[in-house]
N, C-alpha and C. Protein backbone atom coordinates (compact mmCIF):
# COMPACT_ATOMS: atom_id res chain seq x y z
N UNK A 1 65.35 119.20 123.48
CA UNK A 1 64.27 118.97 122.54
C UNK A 1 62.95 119.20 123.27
N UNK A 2 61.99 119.91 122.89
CA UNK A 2 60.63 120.52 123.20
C UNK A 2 59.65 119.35 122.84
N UNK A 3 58.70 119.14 123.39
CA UNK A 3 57.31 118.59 122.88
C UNK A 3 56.75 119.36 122.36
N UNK A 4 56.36 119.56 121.15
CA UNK A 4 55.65 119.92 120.49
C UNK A 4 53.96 120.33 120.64
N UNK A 5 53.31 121.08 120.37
CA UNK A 5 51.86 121.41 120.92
C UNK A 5 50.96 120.06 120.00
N UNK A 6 51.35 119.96 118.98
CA UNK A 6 50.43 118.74 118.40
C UNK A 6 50.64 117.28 119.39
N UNK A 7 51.68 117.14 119.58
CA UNK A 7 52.34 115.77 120.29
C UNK A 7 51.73 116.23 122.07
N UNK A 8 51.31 117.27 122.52
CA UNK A 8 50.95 117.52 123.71
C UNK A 8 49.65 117.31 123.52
N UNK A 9 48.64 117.48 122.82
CA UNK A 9 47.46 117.86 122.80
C UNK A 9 46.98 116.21 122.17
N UNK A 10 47.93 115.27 121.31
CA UNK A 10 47.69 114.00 121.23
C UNK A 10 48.11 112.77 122.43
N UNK A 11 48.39 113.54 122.99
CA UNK A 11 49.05 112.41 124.60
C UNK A 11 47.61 112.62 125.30
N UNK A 12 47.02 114.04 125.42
CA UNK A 12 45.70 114.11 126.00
C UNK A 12 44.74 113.16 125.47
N UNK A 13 44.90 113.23 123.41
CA UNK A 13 43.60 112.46 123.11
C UNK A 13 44.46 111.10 123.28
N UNK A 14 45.19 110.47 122.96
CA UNK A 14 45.31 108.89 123.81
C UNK A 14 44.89 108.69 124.84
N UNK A 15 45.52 109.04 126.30
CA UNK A 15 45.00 108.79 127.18
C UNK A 15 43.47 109.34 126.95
N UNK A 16 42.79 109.74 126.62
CA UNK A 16 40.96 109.44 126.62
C UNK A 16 40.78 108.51 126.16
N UNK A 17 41.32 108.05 124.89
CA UNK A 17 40.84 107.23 123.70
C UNK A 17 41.05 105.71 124.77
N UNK A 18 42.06 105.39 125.45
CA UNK A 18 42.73 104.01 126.22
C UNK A 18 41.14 104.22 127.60
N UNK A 19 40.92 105.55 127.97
CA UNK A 19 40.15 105.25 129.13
C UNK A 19 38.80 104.57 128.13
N UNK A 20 38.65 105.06 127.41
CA UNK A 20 37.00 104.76 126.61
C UNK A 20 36.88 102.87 126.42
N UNK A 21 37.96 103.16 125.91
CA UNK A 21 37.64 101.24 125.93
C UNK A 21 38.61 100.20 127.40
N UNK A 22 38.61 101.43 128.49
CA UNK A 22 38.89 100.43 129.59
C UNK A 22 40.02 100.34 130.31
N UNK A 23 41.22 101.09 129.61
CA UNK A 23 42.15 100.49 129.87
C UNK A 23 42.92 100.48 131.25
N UNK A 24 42.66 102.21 131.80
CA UNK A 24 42.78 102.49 133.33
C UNK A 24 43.56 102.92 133.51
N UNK A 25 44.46 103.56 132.69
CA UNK A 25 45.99 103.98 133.05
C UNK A 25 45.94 104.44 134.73
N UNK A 26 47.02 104.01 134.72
CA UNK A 26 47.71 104.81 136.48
C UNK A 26 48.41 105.88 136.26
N UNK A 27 49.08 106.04 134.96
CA UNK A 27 50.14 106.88 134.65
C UNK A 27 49.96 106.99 133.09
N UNK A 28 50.38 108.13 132.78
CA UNK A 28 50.46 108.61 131.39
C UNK A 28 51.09 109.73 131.07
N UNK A 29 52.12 109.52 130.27
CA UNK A 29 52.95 110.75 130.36
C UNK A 29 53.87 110.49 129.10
N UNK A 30 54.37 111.73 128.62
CA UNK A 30 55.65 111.42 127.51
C UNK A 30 56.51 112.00 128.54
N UNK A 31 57.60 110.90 127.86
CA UNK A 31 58.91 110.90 128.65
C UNK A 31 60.24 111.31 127.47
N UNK A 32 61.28 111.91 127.86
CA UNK A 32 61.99 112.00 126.71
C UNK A 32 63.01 111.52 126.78
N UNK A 33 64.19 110.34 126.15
CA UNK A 33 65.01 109.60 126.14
C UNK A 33 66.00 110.33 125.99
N UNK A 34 66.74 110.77 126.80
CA UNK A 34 68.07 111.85 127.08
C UNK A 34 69.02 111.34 125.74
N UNK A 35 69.34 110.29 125.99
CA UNK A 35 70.36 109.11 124.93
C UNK A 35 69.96 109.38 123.64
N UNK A 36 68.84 109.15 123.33
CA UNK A 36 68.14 108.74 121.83
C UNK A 36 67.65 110.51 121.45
N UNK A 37 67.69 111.45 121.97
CA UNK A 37 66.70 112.59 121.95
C UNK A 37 65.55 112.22 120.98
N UNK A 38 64.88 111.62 122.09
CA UNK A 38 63.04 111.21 121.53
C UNK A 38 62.25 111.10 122.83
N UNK A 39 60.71 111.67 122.24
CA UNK A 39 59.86 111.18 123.34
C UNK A 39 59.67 110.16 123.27
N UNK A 40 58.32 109.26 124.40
CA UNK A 40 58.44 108.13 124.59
C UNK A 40 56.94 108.32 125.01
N UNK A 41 56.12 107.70 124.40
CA UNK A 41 54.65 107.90 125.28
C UNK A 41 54.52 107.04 126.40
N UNK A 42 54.46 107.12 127.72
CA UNK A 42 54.48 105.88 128.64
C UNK A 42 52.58 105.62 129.19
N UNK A 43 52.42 104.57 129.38
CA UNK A 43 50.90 104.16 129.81
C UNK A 43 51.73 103.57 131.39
N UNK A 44 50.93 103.52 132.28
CA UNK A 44 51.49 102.59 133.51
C UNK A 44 50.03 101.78 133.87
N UNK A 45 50.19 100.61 134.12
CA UNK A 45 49.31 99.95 134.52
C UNK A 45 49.67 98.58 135.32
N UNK A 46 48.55 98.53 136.24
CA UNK A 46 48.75 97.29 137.26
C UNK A 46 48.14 95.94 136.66
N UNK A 47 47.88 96.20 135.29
CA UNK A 47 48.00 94.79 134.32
C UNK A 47 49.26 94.02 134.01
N UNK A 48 50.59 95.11 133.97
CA UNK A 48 51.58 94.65 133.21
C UNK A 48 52.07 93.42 134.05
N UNK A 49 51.85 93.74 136.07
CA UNK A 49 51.86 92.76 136.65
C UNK A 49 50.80 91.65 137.10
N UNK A 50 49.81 91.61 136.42
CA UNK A 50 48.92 90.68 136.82
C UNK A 50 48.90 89.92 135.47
N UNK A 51 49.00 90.43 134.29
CA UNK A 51 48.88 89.88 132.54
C UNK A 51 50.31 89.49 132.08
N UNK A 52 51.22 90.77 132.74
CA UNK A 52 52.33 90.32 131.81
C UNK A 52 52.64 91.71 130.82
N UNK A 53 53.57 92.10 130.74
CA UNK A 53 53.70 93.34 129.49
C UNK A 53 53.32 93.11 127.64
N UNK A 54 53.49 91.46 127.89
CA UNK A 54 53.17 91.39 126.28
C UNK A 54 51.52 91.14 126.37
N UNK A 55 51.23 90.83 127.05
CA UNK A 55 49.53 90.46 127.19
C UNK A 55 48.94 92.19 126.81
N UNK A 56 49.03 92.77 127.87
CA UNK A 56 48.82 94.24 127.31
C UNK A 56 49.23 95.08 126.27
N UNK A 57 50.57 94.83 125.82
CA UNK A 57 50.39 95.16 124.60
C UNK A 57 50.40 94.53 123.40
N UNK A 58 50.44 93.38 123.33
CA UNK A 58 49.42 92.91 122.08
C UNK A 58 48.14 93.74 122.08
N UNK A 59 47.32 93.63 122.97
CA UNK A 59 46.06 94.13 122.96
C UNK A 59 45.55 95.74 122.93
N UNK A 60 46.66 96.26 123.22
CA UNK A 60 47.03 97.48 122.88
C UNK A 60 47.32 98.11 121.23
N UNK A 61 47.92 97.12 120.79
CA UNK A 61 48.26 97.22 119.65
C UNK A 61 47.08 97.27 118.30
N UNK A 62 46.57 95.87 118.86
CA UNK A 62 45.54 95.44 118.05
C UNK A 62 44.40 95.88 118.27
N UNK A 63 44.07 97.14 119.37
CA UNK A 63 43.21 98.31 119.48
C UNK A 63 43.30 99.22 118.62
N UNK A 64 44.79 100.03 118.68
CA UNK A 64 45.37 100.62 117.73
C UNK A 64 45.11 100.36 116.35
N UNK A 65 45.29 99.08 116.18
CA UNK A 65 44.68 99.12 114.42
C UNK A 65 43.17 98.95 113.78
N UNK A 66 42.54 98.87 114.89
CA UNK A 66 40.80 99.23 114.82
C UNK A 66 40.12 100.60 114.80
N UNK A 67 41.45 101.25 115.48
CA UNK A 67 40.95 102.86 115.98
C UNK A 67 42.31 103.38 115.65
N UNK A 68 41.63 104.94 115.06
CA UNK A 68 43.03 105.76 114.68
C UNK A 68 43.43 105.98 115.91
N UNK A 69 45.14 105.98 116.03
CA UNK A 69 45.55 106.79 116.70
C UNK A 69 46.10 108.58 116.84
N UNK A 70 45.62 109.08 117.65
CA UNK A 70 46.00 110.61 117.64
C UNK A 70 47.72 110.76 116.48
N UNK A 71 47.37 112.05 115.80
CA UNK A 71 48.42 112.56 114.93
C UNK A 71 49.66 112.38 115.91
N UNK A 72 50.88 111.67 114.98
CA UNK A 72 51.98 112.39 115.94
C UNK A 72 52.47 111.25 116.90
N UNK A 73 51.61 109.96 117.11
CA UNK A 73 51.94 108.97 117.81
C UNK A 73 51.50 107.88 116.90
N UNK A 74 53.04 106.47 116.99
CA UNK A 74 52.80 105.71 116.24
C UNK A 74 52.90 104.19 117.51
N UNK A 75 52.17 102.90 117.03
CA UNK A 75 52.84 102.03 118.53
C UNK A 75 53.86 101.95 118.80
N UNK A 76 54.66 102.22 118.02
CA UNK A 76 56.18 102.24 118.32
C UNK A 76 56.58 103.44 119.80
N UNK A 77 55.88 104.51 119.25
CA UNK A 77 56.00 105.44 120.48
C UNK A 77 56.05 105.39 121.75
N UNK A 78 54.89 103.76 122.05
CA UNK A 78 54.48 104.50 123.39
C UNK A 78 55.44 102.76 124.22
N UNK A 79 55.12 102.84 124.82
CA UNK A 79 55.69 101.99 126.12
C UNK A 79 54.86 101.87 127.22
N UNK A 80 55.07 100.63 127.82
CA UNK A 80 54.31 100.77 129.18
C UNK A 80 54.94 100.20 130.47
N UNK A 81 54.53 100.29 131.80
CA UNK A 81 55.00 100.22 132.87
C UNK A 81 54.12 99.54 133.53
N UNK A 82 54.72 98.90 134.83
CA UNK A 82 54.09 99.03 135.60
C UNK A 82 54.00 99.77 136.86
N UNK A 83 53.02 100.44 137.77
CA UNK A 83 53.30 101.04 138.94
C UNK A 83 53.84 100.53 139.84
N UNK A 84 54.52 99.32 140.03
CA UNK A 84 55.15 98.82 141.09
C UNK A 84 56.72 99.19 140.91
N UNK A 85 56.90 99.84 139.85
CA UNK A 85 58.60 99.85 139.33
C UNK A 85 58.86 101.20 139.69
N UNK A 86 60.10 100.96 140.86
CA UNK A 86 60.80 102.47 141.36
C UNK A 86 60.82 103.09 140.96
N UNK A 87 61.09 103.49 139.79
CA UNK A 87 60.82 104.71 138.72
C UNK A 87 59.84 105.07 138.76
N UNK A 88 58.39 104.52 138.29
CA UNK A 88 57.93 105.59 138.57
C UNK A 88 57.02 105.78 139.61
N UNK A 89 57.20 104.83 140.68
CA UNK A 89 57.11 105.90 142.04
C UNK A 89 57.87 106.66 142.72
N UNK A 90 59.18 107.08 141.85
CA UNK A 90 59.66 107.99 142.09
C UNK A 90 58.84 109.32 141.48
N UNK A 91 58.43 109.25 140.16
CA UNK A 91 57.80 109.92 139.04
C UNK A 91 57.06 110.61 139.90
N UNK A 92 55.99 109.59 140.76
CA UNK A 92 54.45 109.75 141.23
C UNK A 92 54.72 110.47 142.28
N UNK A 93 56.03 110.22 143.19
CA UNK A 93 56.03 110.96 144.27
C UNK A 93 56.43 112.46 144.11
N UNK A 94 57.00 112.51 142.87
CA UNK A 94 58.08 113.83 142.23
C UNK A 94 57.08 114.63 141.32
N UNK A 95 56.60 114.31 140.62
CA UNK A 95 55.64 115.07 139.28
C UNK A 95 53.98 115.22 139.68
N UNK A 96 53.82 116.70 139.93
CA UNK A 96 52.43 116.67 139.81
C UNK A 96 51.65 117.19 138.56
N UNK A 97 50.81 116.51 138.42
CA UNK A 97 50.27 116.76 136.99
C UNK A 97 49.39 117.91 136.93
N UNK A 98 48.91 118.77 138.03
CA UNK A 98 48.35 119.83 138.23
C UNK A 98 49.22 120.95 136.82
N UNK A 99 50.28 121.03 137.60
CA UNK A 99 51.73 121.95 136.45
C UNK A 99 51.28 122.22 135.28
N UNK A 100 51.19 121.27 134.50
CA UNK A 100 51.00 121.13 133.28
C UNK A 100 52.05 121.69 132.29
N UNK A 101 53.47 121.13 132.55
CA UNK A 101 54.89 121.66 131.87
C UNK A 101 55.69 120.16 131.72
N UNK A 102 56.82 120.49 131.40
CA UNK A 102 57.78 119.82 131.00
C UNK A 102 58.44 120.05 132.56
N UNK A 103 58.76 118.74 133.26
CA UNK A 103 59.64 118.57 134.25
C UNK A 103 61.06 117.93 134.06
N UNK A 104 62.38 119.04 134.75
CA UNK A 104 63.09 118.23 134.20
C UNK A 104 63.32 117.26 135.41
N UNK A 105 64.28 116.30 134.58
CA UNK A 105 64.05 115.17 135.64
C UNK A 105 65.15 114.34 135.36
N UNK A 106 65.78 113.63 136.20
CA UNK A 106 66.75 112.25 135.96
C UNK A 106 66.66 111.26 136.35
N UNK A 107 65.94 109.75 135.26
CA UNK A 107 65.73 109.20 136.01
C UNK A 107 66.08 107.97 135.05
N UNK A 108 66.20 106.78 134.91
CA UNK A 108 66.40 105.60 134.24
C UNK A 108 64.69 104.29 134.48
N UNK A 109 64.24 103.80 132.96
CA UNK A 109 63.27 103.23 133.17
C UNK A 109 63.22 102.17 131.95
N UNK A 110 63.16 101.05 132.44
CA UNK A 110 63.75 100.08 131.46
C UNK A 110 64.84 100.51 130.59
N UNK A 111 65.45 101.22 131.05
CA UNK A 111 67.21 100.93 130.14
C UNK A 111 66.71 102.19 129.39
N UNK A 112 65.67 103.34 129.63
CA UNK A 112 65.84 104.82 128.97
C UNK A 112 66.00 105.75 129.95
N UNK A 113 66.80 106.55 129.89
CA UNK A 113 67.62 107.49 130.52
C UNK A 113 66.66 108.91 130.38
N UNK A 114 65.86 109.27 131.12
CA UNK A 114 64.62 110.08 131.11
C UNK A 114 65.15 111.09 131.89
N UNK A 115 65.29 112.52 130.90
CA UNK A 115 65.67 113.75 131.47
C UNK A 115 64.64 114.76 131.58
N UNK A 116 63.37 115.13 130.87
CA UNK A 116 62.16 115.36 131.09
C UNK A 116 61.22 114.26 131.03
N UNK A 117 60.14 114.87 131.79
CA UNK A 117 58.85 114.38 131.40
C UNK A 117 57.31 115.43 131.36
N UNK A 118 56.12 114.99 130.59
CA UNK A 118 55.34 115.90 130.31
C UNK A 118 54.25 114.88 130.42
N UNK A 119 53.65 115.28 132.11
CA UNK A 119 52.42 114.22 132.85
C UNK A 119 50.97 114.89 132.18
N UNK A 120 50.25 113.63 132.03
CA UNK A 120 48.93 113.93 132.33
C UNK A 120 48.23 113.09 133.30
N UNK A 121 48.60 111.98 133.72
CA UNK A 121 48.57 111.24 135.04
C UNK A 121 49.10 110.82 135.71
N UNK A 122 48.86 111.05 136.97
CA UNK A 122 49.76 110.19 138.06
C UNK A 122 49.48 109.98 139.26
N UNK A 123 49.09 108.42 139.29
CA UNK A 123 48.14 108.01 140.19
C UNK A 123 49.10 106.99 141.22
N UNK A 124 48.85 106.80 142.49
CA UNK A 124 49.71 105.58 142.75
C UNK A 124 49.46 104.60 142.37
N UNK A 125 49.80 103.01 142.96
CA UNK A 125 49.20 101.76 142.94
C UNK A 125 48.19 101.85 143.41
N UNK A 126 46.83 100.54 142.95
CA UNK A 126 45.78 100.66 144.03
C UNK A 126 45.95 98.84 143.56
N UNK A 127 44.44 98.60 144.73
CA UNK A 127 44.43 97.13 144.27
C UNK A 127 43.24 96.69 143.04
N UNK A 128 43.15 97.59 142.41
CA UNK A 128 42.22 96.99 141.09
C UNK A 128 42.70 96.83 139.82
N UNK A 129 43.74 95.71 139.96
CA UNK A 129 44.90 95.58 138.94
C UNK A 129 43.08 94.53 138.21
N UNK A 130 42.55 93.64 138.74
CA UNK A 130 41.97 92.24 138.16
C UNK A 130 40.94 93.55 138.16
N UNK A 131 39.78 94.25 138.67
CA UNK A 131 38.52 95.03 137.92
C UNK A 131 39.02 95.74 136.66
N UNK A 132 40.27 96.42 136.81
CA UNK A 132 40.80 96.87 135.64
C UNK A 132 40.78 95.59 134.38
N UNK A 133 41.38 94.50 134.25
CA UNK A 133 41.61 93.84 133.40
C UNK A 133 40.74 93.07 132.57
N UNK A 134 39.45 92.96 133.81
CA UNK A 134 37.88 92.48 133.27
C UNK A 134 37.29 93.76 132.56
N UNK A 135 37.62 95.01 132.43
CA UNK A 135 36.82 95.70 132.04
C UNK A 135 37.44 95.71 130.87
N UNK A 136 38.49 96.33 130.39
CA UNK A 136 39.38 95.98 129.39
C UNK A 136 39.51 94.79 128.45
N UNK A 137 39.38 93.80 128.93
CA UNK A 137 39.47 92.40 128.34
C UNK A 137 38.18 92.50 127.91
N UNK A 138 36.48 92.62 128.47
CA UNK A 138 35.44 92.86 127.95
C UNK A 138 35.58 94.18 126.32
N UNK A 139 36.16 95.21 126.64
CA UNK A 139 36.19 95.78 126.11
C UNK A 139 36.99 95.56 124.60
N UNK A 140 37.85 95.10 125.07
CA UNK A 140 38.90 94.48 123.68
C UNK A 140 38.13 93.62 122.97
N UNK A 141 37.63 92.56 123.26
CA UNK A 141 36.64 91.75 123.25
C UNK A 141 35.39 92.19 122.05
N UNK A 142 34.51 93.37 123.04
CA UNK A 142 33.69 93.62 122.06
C UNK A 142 33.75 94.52 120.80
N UNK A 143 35.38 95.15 120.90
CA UNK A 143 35.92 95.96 119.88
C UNK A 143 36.81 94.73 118.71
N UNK A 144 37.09 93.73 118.79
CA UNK A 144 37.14 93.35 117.79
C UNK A 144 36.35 92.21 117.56
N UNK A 145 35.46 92.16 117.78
CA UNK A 145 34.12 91.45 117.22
C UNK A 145 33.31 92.18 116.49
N UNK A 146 33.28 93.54 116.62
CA UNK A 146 32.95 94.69 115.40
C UNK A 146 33.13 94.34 114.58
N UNK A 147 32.26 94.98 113.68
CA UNK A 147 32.97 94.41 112.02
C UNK A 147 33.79 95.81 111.69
């Protein structure tokens, strides 16, 4: 199964849309579930271990319904990580995002069996898991206090 040029060109506008209000990805990429034949939008961030995975995406979510999301991706789609999980510093050490293709790949990540993937980031760990989360949390913050 192919990614599609609409579903390629909306993984680009997410990841902008997540940097604009903060979010910092380390990683961003669709991944495709060998098992299920589906993509998978993945975000990676060094929140999931300082917040928690549901902390981030609640807030993820409830971004999502303030702001459209790109054609082609629904929250259900996407998933997130964190960079401390073997996978994908295997990803980070294996995929350069320069390419700009479909890599194939074998790899397992929370219980999905990932035979391609199609990067637009890939960063290692750093230590600004907490500047990341103040900027973000500000940001969430003043996006739903909007009317």
């Amino acid at each position: 199964m192919t990614l599609d040029a609409q579903r390629q060109q909306s993984g680009a506008d997410l990841l902008r849309m997540t940097d604009d209000f903060g979010f910092g990805a380390l990683g961003a990429a669709w991944i495709h579930d060998e098992e299920a034949s589906r993509w998978w939008y993945l975000l990676v961030s060094p929140m999931i271990d300082s917040k928690g995975p549901r902390w981030v995406y609640e807030r993820l979510v409830q971004i999502f319904r303030k702001l459209a999301l790109p054609p082609g991706i629904t929250p259900l789609d996407i998933r997130i990580a964190s960079p401390h999980e073997q996978s994908w510093q295997i990803i980070a050490s294996t995929v350069h995002v320069e390419d700009s293709a479909v890599f194939p790949l074998k790899l397992v990540i929370n219980g999905i069996q990932i035979d391609k993937i199609f990067a637009y980031r890939v960063r290692p760990a750093d230590n600004r898991a907490g500047e990341r989360t103040r900027v973000f949390e500000s940001r969430y913050r003043q996006l739903m206090a909007a009317a």
